[in-house]
Protein backbone atom coordinates (compact mmCIF):
# COMPACT_ATOMS: atom_id res chain seq x y z
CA UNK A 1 0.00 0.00 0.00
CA UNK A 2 1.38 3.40 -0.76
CA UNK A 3 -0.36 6.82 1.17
CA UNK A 4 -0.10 10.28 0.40
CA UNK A 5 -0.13 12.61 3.01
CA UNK A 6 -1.98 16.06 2.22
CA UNK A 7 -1.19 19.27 4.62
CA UNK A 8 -4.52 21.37 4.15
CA UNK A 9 -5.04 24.87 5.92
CA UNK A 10 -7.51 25.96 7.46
CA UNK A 11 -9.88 28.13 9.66
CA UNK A 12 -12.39 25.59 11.23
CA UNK A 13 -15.04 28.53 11.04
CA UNK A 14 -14.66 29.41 7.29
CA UNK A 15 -13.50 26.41 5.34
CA UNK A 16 -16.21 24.33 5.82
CA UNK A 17 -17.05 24.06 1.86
CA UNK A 18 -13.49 24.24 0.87
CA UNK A 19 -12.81 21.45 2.87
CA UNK A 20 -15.74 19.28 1.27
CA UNK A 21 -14.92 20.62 -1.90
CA UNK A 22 -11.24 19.01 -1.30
CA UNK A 23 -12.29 15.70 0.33
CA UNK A 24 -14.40 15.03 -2.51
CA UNK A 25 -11.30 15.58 -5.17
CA UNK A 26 -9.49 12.99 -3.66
CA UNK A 27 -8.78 9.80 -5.91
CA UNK A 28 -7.60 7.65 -2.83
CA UNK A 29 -9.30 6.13 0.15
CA UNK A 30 -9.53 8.75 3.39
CA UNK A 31 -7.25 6.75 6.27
CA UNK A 32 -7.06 9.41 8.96
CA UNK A 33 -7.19 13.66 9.30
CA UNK A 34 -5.12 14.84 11.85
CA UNK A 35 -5.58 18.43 13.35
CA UNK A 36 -2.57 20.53 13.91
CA UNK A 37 -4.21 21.92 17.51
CA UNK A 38 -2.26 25.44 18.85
CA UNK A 39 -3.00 27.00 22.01
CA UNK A 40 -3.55 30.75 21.07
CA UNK A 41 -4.13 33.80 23.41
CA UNK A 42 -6.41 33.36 26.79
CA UNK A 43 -6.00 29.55 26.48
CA UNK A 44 -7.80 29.15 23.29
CA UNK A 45 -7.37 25.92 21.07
CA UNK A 46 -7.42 26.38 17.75
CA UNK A 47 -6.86 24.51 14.42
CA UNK A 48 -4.01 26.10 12.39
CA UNK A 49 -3.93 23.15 9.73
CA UNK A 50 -5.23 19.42 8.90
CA UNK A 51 -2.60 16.80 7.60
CA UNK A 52 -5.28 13.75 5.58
CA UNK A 53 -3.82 10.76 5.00
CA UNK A 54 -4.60 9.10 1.87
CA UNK A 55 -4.49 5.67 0.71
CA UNK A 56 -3.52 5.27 -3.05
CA UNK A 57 -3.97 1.69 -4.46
């Protein structure tokens, strides 16, 4: 089995469609999406960027 791995940023409040959009391209079977979680200002989590994992037969 060989996987592609796919960095993809983006803000989790914005990039909902973008993100579907993207998914949806893919030629490859989804294996995992991984968020890249920061801790920001006051304590605040936030997503800076997704790495998707893709399986490619």
């Amino acid at each position: 089995m060989k996987y592609k791995v796919h960095q993809y940023d983006i803000s989790m409040t914005k990039d909902q469609n973008k993100l579907e959009l993207f998914l949806n391209s893919l030629e490859g079977k989804i294996v995992a999406i991984i968020p890249n979680v920061t801790i920001k200002v006051m304590w605040i989590p936030q997503v800076d960027f997704l790495l998707i994992v893709e399986e490619i037969s």
